[in-house]
N, C-alpha and C. Protein backbone atom coordinates (compact mmCIF):
# COMPACT_ATOMS: atom_id res chain seq x y z
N UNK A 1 11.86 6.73 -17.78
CA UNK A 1 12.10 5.42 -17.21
C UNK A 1 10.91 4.53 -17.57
N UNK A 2 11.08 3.52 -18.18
CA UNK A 2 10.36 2.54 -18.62
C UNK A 2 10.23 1.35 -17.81
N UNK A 3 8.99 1.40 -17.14
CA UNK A 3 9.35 -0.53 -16.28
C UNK A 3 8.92 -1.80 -17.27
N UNK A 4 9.80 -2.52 -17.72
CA UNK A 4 9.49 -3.56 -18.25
C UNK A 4 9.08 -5.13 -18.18
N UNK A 5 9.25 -5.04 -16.90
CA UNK A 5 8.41 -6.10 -15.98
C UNK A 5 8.13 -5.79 -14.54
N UNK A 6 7.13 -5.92 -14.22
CA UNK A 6 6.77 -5.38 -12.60
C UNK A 6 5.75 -6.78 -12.15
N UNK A 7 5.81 -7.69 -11.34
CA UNK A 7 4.95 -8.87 -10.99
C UNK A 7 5.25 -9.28 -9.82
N UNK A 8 4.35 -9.52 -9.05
CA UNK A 8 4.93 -10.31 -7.60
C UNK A 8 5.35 -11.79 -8.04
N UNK A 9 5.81 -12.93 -7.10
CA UNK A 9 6.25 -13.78 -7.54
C UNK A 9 6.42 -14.49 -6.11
N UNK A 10 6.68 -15.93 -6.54
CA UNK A 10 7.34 -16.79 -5.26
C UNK A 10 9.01 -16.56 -5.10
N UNK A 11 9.37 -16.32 -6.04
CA UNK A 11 11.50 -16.08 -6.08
C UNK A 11 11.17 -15.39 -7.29
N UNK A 12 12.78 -14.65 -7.34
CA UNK A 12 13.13 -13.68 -8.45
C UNK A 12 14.54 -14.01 -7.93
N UNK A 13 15.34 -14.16 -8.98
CA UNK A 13 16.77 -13.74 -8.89
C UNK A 13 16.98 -12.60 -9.87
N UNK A 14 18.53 -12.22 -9.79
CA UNK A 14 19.35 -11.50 -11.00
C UNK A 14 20.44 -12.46 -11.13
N UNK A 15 20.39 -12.94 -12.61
CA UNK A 15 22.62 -13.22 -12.76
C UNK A 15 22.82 -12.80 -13.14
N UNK A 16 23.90 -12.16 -13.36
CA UNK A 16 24.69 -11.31 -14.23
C UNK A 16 23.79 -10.37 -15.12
N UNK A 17 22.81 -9.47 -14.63
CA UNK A 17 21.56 -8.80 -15.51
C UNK A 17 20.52 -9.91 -15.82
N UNK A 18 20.41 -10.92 -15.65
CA UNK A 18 19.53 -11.74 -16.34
C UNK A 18 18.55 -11.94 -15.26
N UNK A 19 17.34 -11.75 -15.42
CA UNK A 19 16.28 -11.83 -14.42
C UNK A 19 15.04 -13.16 -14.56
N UNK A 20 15.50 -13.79 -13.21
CA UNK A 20 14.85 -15.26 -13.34
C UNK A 20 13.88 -14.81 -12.39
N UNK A 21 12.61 -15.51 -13.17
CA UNK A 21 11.16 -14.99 -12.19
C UNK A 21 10.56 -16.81 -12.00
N UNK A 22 10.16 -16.82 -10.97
CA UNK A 22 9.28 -18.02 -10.50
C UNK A 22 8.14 -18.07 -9.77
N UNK A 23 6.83 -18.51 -10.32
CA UNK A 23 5.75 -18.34 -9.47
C UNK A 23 5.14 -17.08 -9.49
N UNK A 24 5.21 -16.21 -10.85
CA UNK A 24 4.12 -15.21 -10.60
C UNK A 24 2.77 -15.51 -10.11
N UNK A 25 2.16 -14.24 -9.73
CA UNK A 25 1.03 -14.26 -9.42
C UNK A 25 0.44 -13.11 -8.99
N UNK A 26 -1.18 -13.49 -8.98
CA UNK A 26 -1.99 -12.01 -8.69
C UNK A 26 -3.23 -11.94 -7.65
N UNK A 27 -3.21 -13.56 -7.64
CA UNK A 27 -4.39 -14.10 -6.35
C UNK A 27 -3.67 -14.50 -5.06
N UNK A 28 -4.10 -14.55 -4.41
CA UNK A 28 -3.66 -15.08 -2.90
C UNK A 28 -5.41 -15.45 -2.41
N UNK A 29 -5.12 -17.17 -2.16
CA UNK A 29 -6.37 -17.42 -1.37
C UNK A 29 -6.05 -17.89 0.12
N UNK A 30 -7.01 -17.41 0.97
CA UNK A 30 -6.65 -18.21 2.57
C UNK A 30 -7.89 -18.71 3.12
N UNK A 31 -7.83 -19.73 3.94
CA UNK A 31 -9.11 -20.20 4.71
C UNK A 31 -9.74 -19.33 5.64
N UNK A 32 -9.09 -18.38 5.78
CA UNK A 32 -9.49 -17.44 6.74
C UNK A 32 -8.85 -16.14 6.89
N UNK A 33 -9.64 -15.23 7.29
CA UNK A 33 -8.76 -13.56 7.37
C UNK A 33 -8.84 -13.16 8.76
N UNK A 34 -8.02 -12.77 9.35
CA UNK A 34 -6.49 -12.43 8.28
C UNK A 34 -5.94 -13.44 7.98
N UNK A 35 -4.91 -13.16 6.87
CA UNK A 35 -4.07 -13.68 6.44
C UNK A 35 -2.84 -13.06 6.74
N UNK A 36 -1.57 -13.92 6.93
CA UNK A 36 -0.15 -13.58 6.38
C UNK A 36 0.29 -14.28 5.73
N UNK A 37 0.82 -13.70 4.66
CA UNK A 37 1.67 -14.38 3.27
C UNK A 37 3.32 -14.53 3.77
N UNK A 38 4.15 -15.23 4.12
CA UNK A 38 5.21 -15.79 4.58
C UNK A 38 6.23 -14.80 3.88
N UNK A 39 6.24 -15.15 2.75
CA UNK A 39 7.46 -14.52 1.41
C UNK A 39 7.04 -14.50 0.43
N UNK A 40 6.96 -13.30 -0.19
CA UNK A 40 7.08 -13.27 -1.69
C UNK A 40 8.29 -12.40 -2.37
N UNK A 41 8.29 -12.18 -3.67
CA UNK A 41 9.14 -10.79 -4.10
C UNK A 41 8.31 -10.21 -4.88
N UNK A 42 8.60 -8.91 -5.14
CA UNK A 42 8.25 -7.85 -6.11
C UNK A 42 9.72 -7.97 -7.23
N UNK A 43 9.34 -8.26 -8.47
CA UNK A 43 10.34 -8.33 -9.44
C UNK A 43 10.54 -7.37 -10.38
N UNK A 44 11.18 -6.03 -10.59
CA UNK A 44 11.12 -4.90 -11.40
C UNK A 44 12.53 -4.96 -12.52
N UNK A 45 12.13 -5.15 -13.58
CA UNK A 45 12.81 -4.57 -14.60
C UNK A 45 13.10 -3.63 -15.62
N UNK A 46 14.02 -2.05 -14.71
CA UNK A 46 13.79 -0.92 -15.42
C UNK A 46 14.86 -0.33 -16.93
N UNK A 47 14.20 0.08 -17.84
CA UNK A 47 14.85 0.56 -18.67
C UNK A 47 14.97 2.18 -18.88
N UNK A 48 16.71 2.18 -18.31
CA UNK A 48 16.54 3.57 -17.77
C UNK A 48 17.39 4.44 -19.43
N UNK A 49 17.05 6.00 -19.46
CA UNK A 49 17.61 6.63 -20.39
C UNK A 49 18.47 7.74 -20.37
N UNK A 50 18.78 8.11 -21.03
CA UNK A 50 19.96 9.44 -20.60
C UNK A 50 18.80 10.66 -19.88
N UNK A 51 17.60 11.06 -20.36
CA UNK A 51 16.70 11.83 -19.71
C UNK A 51 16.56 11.48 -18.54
N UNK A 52 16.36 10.12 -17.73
CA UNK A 52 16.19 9.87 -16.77
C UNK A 52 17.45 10.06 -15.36
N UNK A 53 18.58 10.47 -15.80
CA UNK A 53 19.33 11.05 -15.15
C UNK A 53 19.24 11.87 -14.31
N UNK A 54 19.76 11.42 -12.89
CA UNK A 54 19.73 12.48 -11.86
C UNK A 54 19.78 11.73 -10.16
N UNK A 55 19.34 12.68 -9.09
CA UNK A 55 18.80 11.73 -8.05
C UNK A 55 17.54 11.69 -8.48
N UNK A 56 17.10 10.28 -7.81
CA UNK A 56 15.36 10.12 -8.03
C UNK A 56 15.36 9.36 -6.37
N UNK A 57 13.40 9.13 -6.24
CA UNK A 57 12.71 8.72 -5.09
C UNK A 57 12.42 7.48 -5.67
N UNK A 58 12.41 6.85 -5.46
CA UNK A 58 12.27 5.28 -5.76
C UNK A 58 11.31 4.88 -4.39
N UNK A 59 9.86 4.37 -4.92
CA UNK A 59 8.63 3.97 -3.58
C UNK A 59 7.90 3.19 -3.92
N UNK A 60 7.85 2.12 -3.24
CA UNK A 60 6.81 1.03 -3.48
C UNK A 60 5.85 0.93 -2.01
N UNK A 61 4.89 1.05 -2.60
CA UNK A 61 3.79 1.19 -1.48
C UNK A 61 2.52 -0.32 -1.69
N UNK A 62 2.20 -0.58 -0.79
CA UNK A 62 1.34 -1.76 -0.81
C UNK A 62 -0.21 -1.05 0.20
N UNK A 63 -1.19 -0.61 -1.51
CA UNK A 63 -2.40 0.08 -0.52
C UNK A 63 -3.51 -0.82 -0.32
N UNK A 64 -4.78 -0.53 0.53
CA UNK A 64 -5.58 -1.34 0.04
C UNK A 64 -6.73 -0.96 -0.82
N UNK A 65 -8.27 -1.28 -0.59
CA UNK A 65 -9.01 -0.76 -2.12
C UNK A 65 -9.10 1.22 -1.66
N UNK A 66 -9.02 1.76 -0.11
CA UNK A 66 -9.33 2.64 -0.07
C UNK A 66 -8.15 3.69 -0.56
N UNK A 67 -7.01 2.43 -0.32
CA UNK A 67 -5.76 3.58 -0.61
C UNK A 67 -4.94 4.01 0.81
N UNK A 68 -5.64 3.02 1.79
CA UNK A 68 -4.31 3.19 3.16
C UNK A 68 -3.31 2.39 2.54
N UNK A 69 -2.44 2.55 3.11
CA UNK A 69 -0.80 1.73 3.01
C UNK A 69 -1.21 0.56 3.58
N UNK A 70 -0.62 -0.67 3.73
CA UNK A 70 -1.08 -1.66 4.11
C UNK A 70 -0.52 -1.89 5.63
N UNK A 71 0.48 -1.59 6.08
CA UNK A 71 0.87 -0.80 7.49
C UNK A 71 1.68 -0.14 7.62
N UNK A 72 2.28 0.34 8.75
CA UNK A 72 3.21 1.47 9.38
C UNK A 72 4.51 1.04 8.29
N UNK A 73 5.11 0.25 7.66
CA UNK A 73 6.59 -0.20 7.15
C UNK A 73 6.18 1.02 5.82
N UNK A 74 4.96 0.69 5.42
CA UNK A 74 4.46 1.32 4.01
C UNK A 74 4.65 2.88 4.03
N UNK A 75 5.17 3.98 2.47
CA UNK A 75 5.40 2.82 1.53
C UNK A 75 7.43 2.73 2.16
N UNK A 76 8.02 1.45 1.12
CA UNK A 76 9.12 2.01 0.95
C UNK A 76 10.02 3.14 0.20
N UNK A 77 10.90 3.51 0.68
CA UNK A 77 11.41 4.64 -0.11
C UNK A 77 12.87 4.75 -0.14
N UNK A 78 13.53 4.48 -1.38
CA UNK A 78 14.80 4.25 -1.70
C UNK A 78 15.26 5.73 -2.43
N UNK A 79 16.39 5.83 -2.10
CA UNK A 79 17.26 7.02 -3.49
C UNK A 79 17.67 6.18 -4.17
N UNK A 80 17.77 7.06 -5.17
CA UNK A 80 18.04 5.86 -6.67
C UNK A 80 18.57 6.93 -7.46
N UNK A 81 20.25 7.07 -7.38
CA UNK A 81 20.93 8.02 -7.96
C UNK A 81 21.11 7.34 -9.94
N UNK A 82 20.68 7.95 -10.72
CA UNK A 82 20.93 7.35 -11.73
C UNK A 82 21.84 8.51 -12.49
N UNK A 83 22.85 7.47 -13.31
CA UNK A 83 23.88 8.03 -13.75
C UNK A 83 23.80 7.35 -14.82
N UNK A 84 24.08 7.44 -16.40
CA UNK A 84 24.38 6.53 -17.50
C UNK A 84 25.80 7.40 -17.67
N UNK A 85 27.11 6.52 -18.67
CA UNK A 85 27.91 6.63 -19.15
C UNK A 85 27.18 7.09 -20.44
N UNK A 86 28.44 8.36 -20.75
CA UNK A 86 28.35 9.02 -22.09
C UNK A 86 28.34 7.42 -23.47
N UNK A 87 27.41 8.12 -24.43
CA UNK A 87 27.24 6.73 -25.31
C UNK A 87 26.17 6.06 -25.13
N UNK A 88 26.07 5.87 -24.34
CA UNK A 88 24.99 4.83 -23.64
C UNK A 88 23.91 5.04 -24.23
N UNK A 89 22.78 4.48 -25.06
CA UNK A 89 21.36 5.11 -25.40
C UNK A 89 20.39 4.69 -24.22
N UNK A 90 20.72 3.44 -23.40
CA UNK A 90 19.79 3.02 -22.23
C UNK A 90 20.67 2.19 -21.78
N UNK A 91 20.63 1.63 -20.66
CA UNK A 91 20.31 0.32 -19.56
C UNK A 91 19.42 0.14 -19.04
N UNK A 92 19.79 -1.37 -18.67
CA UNK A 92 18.53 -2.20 -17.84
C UNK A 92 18.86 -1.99 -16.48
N UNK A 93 18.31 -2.32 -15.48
CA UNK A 93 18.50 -2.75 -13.93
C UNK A 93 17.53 -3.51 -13.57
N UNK A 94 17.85 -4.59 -12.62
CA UNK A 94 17.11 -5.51 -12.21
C UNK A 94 16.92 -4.94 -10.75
N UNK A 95 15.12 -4.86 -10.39
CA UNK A 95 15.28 -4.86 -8.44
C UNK A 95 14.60 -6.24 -8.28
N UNK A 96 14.95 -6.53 -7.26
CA UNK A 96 14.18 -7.53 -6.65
C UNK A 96 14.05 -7.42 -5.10
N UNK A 97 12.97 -7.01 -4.40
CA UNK A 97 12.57 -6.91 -3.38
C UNK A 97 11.90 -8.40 -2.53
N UNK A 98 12.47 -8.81 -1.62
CA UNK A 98 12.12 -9.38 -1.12
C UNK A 98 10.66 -9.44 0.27
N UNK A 99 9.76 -9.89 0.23
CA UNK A 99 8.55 -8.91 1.44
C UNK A 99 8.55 -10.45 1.90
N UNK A 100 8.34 -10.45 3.14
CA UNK A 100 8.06 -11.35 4.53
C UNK A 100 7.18 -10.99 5.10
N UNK A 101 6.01 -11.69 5.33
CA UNK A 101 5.38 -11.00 6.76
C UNK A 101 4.12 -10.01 6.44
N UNK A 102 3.63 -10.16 4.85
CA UNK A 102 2.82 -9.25 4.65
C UNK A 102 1.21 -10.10 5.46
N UNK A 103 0.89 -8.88 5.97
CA UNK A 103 -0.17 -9.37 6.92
C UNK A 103 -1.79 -8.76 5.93
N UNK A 104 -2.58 -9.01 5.56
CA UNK A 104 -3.89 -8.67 5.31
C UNK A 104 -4.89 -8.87 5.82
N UNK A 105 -5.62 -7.48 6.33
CA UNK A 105 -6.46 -8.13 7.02
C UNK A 105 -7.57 -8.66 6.64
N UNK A 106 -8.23 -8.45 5.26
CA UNK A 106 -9.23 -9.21 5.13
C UNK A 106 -9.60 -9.33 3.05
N UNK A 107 -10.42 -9.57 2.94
CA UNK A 107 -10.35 -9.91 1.33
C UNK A 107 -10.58 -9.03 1.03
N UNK A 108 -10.25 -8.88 -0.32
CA UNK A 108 -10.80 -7.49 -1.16
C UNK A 108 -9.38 -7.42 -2.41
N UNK A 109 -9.21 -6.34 -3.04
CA UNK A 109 -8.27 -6.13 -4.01
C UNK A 109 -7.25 -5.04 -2.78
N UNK A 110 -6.13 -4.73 -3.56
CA UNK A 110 -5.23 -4.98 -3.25
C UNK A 110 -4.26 -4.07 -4.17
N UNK A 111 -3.12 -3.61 -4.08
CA UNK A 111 -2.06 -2.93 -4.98
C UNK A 111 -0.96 -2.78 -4.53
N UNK A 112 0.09 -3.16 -5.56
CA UNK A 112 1.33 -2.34 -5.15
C UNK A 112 1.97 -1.04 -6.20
N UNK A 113 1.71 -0.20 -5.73
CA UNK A 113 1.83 1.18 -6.48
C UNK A 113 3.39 1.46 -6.32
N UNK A 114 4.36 1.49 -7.59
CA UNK A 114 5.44 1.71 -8.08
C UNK A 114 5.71 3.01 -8.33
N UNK A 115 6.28 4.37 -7.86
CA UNK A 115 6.73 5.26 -7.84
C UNK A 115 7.90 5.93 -8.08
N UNK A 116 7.93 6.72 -8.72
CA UNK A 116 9.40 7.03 -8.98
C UNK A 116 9.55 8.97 -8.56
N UNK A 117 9.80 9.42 -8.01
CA UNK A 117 9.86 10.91 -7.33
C UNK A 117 8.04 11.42 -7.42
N UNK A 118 7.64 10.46 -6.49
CA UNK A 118 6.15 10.69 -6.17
C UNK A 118 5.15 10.66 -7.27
N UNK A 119 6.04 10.15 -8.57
CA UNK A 119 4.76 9.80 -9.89
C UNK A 119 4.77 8.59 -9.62
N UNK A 120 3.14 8.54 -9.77
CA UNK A 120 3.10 6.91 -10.34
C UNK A 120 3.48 6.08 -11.48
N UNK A 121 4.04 4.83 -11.56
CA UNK A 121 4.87 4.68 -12.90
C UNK A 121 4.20 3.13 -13.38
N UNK A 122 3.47 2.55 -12.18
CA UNK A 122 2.61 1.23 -12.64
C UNK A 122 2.08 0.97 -11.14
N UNK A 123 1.18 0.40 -11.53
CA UNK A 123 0.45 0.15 -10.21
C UNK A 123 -0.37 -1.67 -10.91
N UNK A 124 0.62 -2.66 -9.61
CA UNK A 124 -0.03 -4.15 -9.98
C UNK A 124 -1.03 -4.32 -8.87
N UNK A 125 -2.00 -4.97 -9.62
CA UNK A 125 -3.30 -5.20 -8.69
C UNK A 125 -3.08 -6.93 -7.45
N UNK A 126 -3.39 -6.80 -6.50
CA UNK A 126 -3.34 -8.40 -5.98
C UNK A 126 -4.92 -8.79 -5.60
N UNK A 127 -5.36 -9.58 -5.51
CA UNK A 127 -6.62 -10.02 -5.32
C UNK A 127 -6.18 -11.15 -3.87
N UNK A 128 -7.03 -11.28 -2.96
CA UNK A 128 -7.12 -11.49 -1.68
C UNK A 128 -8.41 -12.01 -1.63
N UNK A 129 -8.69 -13.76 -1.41
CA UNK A 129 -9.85 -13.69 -1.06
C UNK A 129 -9.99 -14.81 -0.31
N UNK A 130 -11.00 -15.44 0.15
CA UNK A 130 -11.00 -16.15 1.76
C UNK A 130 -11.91 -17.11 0.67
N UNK A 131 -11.30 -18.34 1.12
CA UNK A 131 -11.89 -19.52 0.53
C UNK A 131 -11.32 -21.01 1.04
N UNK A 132 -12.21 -21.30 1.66
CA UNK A 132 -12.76 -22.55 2.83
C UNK A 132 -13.39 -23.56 2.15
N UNK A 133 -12.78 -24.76 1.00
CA UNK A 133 -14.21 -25.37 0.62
C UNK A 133 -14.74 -26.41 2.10
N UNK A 134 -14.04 -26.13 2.80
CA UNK A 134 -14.38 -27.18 4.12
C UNK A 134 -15.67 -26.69 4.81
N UNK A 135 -15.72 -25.45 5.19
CA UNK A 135 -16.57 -24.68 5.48
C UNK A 135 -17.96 -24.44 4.36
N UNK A 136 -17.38 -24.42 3.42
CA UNK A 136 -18.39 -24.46 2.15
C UNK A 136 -19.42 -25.70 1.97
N UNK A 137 -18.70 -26.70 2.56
CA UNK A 137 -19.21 -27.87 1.87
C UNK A 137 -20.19 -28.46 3.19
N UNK A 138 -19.73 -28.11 4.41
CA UNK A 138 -20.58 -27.78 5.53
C UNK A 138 -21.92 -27.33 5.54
N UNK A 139 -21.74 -25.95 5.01
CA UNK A 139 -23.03 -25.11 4.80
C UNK A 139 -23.90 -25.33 3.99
């Protein structure tokens, strides 16, 4: 299984297989920590193969630099029965995960580690950092 795009984002759709991404990104700044980030998505585009056939664990986990989960929801964990039709040399699949409500508690780096039956298969970095020029310009 090949991921061919993995990025957080402000929206992601699918049409008809076609995957519309808006607002990537890899920073998140706030005036203050904690932070909560309202909405974002995680946008995955996998290219799956006849080897990749079977049930699989499908997990997206959000750690922080030490490697806790980022809270109790963490990680997620989907079955992800994959089947190709005879012929087939590959398909695509589009996920798009929607996250609300991600809470951080304070700056630092950041990850969301992509899993597929407990291997790691990409891991995107987020950067988190606290920046006030109000406070700055004060001091």
């Amino acid at each position: 299984m090949d991921i061919q795009i993995a990025t957080l984002c402000d929206f992601a759709a699918d049409y008809n297989g076609k995957m519309v991404i808006n607002g990537t990104f890899d920073t998140l700044a706030a005036p203050k920590m904690p932070v909560v980030h309202p909405h974002c998505c995680l946008a995955l585009r996998l290219c799956i193969t006849p080897e990749d056939s079977g049930q699989r664990k499908f997990s997206v986990n959000i750690i922080d630099a030490d490697g806790s989960s980022l809270d109790d929801k963490m990680p997620i964990v989907a079955d992800m029965p994959i089947e190709l039709p005879e012929q087939v040399p590959f398909m695509t699949r589009n996920l798009i995960l929607n996250l609300q409500g991600l809470s951080f508690p304070e700056d630092g780096i950041y990850s969301i580690d992509i899993s597929v039956d407990d291997e790691l298969i990409t891991r995107i970095p987020l950067r988190i950092v606290e920046h006030n020029p109000e406070a700055q310009q004060g001091a």
